[in-house]
N, C-alpha and C. Protein backbone atom coordinates (compact mmCIF):
# COMPACT_ATOMS: atom_id res chain seq x y z
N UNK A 1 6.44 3.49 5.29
CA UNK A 1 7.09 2.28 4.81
C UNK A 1 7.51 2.47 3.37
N UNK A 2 8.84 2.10 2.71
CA UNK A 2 9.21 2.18 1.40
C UNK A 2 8.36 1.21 1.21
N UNK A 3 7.74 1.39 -0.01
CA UNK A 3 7.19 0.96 -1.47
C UNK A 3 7.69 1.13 -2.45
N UNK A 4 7.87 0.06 -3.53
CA UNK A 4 8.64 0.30 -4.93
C UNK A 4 8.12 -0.81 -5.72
N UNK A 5 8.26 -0.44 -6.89
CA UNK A 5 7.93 -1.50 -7.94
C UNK A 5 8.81 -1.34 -9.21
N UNK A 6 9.40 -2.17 -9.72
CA UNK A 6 10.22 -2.45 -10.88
C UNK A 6 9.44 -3.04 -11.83
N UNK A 7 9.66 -2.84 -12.95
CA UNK A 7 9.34 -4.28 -14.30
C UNK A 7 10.25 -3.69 -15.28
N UNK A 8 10.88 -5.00 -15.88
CA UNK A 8 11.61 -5.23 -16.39
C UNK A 8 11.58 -6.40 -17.45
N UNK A 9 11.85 -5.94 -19.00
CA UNK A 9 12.16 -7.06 -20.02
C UNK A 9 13.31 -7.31 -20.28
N UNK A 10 13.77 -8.86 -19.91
CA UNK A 10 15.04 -9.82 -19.66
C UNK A 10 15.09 -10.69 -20.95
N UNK A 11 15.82 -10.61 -21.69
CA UNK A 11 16.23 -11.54 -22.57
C UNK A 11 16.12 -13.07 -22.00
N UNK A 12 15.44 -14.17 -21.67
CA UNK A 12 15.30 -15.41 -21.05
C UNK A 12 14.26 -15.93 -20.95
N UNK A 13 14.49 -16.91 -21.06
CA UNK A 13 13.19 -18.27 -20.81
C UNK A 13 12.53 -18.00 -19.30
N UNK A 14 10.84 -17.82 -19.57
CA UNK A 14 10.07 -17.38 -17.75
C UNK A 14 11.12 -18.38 -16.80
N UNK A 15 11.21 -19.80 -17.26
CA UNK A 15 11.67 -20.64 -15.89
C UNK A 15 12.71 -20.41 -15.86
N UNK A 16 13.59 -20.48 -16.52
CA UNK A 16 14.97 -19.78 -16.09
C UNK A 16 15.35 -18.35 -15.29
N UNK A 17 14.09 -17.76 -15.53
CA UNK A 17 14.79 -16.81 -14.43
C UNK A 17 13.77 -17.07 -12.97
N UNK A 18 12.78 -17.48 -13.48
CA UNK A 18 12.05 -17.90 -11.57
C UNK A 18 13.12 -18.95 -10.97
N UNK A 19 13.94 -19.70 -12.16
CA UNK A 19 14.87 -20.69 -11.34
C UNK A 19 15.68 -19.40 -10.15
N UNK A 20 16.24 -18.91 -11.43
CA UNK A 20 17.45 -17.62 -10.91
C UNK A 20 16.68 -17.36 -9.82
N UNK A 21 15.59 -16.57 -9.58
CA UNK A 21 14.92 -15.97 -8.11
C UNK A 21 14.93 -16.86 -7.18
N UNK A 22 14.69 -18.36 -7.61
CA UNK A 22 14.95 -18.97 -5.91
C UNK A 22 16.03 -19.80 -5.86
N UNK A 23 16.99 -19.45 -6.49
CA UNK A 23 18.33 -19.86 -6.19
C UNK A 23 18.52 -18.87 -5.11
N UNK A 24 18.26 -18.92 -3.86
CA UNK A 24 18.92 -17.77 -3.24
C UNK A 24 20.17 -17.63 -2.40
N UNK A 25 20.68 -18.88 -2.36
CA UNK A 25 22.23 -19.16 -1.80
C UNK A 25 23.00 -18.74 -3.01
N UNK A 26 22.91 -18.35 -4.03
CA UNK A 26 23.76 -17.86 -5.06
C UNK A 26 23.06 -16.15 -5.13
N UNK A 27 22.44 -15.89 -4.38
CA UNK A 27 22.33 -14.31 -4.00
C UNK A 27 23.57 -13.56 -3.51
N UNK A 28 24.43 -13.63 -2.96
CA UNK A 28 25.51 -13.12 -2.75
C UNK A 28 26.81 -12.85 -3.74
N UNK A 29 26.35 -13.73 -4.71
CA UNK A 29 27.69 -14.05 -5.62
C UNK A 29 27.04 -12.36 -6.52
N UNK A 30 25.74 -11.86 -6.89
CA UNK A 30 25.26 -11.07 -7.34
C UNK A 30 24.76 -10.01 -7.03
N UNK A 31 23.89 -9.70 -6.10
CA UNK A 31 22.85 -9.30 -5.76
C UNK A 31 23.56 -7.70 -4.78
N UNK A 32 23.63 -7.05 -5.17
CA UNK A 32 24.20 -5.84 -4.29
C UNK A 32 23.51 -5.84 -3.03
N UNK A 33 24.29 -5.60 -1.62
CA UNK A 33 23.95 -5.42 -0.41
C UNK A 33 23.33 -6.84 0.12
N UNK A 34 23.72 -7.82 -0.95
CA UNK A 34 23.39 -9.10 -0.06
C UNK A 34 24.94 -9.92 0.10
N UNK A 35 24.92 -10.02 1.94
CA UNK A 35 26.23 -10.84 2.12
C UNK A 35 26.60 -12.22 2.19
N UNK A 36 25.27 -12.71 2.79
CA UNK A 36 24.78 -14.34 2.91
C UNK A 36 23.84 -14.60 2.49
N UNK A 37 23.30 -15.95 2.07
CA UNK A 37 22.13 -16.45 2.43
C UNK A 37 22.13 -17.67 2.82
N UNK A 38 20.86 -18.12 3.23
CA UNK A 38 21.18 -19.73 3.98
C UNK A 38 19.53 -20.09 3.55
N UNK A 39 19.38 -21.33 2.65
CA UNK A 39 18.01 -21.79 3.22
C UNK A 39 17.90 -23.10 4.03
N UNK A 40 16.77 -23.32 4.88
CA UNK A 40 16.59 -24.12 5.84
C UNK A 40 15.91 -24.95 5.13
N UNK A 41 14.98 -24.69 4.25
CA UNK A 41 13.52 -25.80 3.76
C UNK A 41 13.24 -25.19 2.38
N UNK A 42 13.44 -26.08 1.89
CA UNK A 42 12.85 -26.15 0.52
C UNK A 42 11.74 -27.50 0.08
N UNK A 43 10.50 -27.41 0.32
CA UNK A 43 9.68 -28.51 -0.18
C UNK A 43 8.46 -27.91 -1.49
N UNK A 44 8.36 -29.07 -1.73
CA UNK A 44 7.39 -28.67 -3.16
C UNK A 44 6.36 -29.32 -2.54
N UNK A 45 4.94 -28.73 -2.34
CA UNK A 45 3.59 -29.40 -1.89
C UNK A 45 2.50 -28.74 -2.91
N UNK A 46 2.00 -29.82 -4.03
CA UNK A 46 1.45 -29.72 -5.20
C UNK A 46 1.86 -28.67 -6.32
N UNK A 47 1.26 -27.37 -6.14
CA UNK A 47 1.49 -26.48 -7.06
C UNK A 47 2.30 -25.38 -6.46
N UNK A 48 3.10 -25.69 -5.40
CA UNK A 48 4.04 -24.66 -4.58
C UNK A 48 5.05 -25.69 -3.88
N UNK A 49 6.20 -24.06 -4.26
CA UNK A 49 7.50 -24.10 -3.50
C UNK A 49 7.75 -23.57 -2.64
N UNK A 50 7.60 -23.95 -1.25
CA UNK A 50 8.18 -23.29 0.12
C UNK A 50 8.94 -23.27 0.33
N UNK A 51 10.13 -22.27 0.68
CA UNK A 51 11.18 -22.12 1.31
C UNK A 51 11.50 -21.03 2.26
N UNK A 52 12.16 -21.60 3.22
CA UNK A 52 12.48 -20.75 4.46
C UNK A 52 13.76 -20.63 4.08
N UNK A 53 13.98 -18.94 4.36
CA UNK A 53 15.74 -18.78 4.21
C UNK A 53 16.17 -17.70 5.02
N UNK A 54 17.48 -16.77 5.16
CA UNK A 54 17.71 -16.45 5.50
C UNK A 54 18.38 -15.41 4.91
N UNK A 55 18.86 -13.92 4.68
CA UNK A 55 19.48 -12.88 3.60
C UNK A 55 19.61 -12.11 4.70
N UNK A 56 21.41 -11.90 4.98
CA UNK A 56 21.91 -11.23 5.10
C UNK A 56 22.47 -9.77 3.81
N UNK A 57 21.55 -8.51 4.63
CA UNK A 57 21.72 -7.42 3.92
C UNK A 57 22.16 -6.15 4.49
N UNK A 58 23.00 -4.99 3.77
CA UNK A 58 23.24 -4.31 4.43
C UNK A 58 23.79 -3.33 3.41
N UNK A 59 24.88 -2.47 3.98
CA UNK A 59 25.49 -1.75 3.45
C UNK A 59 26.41 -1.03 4.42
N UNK A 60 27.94 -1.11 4.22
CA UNK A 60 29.06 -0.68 4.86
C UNK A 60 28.75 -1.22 6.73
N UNK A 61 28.71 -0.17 7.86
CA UNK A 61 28.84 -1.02 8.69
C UNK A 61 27.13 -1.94 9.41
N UNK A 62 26.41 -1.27 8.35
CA UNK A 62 24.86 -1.75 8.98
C UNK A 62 24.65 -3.13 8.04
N UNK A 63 24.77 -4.05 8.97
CA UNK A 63 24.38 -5.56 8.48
C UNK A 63 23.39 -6.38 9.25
N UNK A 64 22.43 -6.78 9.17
CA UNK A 64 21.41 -7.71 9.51
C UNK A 64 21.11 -8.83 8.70
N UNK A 65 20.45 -9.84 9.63
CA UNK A 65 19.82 -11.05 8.71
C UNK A 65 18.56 -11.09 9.03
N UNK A 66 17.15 -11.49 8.29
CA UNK A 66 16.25 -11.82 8.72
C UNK A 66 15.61 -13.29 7.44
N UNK A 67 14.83 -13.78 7.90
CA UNK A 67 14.80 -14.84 7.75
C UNK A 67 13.00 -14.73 7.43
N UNK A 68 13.09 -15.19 5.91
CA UNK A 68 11.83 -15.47 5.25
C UNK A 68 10.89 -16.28 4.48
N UNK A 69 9.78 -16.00 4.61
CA UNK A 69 9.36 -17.22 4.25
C UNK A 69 8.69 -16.89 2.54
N UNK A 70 9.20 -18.10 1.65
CA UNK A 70 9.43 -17.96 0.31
C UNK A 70 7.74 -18.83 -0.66
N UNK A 71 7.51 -18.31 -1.46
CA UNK A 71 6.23 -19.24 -1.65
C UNK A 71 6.01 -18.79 -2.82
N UNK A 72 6.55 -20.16 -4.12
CA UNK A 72 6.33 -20.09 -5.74
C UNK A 72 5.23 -21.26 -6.31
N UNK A 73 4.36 -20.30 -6.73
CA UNK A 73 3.14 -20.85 -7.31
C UNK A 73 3.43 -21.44 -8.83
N UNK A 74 3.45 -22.16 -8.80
CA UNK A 74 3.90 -22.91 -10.24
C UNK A 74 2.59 -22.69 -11.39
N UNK A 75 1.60 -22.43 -10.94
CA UNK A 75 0.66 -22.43 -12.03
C UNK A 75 0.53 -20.54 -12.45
N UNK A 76 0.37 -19.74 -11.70
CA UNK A 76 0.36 -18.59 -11.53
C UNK A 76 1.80 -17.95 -11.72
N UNK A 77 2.93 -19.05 -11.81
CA UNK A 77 4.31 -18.40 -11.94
C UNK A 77 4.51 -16.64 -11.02
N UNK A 78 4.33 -16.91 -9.79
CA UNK A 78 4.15 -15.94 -9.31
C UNK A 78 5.19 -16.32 -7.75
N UNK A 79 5.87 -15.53 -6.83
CA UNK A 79 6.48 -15.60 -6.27
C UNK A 79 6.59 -14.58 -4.98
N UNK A 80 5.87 -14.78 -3.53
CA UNK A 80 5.50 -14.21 -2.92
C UNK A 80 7.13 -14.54 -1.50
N UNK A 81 6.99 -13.31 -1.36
CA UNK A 81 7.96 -13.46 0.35
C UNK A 81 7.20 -12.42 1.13
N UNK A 82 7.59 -13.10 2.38
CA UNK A 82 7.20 -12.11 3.45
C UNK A 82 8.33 -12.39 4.71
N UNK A 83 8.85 -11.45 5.54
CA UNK A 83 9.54 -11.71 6.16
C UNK A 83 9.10 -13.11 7.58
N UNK A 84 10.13 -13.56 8.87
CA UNK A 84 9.54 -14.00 9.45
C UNK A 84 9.63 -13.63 10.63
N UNK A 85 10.91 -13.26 10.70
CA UNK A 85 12.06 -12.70 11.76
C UNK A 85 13.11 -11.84 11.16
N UNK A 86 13.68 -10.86 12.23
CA UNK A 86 14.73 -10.32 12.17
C UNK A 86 14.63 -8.91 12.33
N UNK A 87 14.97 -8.33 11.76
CA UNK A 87 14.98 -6.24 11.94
C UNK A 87 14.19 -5.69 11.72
N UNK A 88 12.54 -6.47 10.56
CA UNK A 88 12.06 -5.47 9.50
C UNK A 88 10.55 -5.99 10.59
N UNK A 89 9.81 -4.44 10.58
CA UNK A 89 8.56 -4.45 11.21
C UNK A 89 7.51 -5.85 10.11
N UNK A 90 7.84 -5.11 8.62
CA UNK A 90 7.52 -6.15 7.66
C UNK A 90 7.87 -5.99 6.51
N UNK A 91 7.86 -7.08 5.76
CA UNK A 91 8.48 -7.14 4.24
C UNK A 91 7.18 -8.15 3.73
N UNK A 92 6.79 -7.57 3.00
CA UNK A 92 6.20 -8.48 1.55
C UNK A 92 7.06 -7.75 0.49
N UNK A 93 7.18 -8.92 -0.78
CA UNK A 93 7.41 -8.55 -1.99
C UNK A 93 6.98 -9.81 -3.08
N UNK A 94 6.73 -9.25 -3.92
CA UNK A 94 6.23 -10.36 -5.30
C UNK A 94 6.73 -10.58 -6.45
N UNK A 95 7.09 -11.31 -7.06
CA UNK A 95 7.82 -11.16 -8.21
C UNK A 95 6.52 -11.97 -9.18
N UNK A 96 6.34 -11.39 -10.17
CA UNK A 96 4.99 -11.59 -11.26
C UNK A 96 6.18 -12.13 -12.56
N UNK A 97 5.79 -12.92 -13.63
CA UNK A 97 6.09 -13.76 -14.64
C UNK A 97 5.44 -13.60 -16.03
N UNK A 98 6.29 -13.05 -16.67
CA UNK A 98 4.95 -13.59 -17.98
C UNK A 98 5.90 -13.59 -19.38
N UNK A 99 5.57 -14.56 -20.06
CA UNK A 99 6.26 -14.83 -21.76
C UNK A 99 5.87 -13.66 -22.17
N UNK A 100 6.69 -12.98 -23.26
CA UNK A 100 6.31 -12.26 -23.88
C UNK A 100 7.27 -12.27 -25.64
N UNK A 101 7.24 -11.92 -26.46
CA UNK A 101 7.52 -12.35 -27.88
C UNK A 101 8.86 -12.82 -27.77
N UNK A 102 9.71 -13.48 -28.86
CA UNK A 102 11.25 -14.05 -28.92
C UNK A 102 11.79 -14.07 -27.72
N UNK A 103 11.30 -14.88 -26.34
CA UNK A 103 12.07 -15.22 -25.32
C UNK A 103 12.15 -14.51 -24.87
N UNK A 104 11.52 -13.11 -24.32
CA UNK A 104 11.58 -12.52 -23.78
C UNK A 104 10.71 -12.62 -22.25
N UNK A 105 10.91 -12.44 -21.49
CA UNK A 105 10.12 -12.42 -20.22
C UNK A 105 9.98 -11.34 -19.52
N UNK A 106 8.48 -10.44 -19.15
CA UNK A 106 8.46 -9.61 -18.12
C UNK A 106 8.81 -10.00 -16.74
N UNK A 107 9.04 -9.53 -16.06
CA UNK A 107 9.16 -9.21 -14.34
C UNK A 107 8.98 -8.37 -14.19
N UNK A 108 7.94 -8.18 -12.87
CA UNK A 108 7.22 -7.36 -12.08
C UNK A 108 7.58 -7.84 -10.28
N UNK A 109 8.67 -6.77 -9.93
CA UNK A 109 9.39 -7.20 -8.53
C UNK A 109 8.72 -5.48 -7.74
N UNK A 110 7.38 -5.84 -6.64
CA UNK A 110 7.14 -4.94 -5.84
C UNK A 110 7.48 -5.66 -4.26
N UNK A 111 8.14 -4.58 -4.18
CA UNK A 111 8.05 -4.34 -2.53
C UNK A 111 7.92 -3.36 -1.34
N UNK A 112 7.45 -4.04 -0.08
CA UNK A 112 6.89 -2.67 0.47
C UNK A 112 7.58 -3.34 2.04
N UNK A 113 8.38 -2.93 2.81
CA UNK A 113 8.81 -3.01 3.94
C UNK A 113 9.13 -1.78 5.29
N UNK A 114 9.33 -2.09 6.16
CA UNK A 114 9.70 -1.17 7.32
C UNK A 114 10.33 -1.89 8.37
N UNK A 115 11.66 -1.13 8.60
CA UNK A 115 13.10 -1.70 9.46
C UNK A 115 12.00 -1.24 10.87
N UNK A 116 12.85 -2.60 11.96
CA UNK A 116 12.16 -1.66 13.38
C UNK A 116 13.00 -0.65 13.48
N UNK A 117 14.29 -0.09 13.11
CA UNK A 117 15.15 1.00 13.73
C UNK A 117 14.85 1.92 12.74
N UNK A 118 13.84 2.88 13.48
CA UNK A 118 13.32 4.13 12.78
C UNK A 118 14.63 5.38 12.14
N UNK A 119 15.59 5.05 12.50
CA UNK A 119 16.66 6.07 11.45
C UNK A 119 17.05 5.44 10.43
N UNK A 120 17.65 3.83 10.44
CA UNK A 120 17.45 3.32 9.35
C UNK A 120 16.53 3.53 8.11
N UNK A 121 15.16 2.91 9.27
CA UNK A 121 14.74 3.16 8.16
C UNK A 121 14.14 4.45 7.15
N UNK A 122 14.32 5.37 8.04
CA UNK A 122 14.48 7.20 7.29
C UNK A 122 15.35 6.68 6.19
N UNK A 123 16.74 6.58 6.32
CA UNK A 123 17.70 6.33 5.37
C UNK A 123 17.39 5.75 4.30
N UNK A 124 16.58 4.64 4.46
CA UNK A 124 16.16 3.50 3.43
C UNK A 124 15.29 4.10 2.39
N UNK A 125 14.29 4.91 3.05
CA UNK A 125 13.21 5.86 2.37
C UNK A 125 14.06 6.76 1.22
N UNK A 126 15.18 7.09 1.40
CA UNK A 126 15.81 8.12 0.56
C UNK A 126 16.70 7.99 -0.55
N UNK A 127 16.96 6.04 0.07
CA UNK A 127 17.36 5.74 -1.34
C UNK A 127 17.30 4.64 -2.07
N UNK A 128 15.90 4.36 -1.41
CA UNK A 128 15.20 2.94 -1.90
C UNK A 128 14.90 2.39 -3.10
N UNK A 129 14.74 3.74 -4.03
CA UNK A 129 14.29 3.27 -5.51
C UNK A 129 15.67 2.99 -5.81
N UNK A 130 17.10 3.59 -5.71
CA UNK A 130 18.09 3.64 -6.23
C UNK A 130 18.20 2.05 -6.14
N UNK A 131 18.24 1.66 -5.03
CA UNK A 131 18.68 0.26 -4.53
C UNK A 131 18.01 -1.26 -4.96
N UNK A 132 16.82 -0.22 -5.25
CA UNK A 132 15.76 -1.30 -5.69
C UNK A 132 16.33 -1.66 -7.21
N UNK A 133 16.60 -0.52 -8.03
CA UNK A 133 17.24 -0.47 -9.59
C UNK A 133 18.23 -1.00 -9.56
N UNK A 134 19.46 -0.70 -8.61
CA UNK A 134 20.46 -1.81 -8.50
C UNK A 134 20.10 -3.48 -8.53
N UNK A 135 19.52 -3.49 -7.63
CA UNK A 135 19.01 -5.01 -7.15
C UNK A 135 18.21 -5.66 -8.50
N UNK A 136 17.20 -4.83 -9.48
CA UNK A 136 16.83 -5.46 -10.62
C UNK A 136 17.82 -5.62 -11.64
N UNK A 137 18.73 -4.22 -11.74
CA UNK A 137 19.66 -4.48 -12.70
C UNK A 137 21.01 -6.02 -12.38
N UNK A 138 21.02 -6.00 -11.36
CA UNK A 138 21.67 -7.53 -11.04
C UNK A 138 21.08 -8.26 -11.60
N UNK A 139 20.05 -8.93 -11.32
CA UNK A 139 19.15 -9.54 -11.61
C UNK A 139 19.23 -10.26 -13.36
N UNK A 140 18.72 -9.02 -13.77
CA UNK A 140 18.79 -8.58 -15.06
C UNK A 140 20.42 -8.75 -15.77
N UNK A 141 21.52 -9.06 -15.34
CA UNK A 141 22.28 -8.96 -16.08
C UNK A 141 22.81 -10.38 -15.63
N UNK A 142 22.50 -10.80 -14.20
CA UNK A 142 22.99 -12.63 -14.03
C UNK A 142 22.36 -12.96 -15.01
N UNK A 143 21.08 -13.03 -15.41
CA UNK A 143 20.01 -13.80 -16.32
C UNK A 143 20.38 -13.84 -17.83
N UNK A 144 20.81 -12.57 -18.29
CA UNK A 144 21.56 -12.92 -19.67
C UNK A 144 22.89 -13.21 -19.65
N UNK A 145 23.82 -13.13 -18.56
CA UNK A 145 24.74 -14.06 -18.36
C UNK A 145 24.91 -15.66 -18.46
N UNK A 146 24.26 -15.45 -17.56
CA UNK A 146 23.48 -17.53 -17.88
C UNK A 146 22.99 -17.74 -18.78
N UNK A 147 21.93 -17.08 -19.37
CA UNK A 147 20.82 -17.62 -20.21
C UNK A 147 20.99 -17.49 -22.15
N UNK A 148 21.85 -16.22 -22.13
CA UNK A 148 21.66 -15.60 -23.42
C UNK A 148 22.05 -16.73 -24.27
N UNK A 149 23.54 -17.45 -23.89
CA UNK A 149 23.55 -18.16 -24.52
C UNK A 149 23.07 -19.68 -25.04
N UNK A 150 22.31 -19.52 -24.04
CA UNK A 150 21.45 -21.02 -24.53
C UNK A 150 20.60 -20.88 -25.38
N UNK A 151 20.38 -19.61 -26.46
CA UNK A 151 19.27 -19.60 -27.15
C UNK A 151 20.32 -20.00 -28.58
N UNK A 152 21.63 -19.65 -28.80
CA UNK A 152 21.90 -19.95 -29.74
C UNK A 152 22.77 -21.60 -30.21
């Protein structure tokens, strides 16, 4: 199963970019190899945000959707998915939060998944970190897009 882990220091306010992470119907406008998304449920029950959604991903003619379930801990600023349905045997991934000096914010985005279609996912294995660096550097550059300038 690919495993990967990113961290990354973003010029931005922590909530502004956990906003950015579960905006995920505006995943497409950014996010390399994502074509759709759709969420079904978004509720807040005490110190968490559930949401069920859906991310269509791919690359050239291999496209799938699977559909996951989303869960942001507001006290722990911490941000867990796991898949529910769709192609992948399984997906967890986490996204971790933390202030750090002049507005700066760490992120810590690990994930560890496996496609059921065993050539895929060979493929995925070979260029997973690449994709994964893409996918943070998006990330990373919507966030000071939006954000940079609200500090001045």
């Amino acid at each position: 199963m690919p495993k990967a882990s990113v961290k990354r220091l973003i010029e931005c306010q922590k909530k502004d970019l956990i906003n950015l992470v579960l905006d995920i119907e505006k995943y497409p406008q950014f996010v390399p190899f994502c074509y759709d998304a759709k969420v079904y449920e978004n509720k807040n029950q005490g110190d968490l945000t559930k949401i069920i959604a859906d991310l269509t991903i791919g690359k050239g003619p291999f496209k799938d959707t699977y559909k996951s379930d989303v869960v942001f801990n507001k006290k722990k600023d911490t941000i867990y998915v796991k898949n529910i349905e769709g192609p992948l045997n399984h997906l967890s991934n986490n996204w971790f939060f933390s202030n750090k000096e002049n507005g700066i914010t760490e992120v810590t985005f690990d994930i560890d998944f496996e496609i059921n279609n065993k050539f895929l996912n060979s493929l995925m294995i070979v260029s997973f970190q690449f994709g994964l660096e893409k996918i943070a550097d998006a990330f990373q550059k919507r966030a000071e897009e939006l954000f940079s300038n609200s500090k001045n």
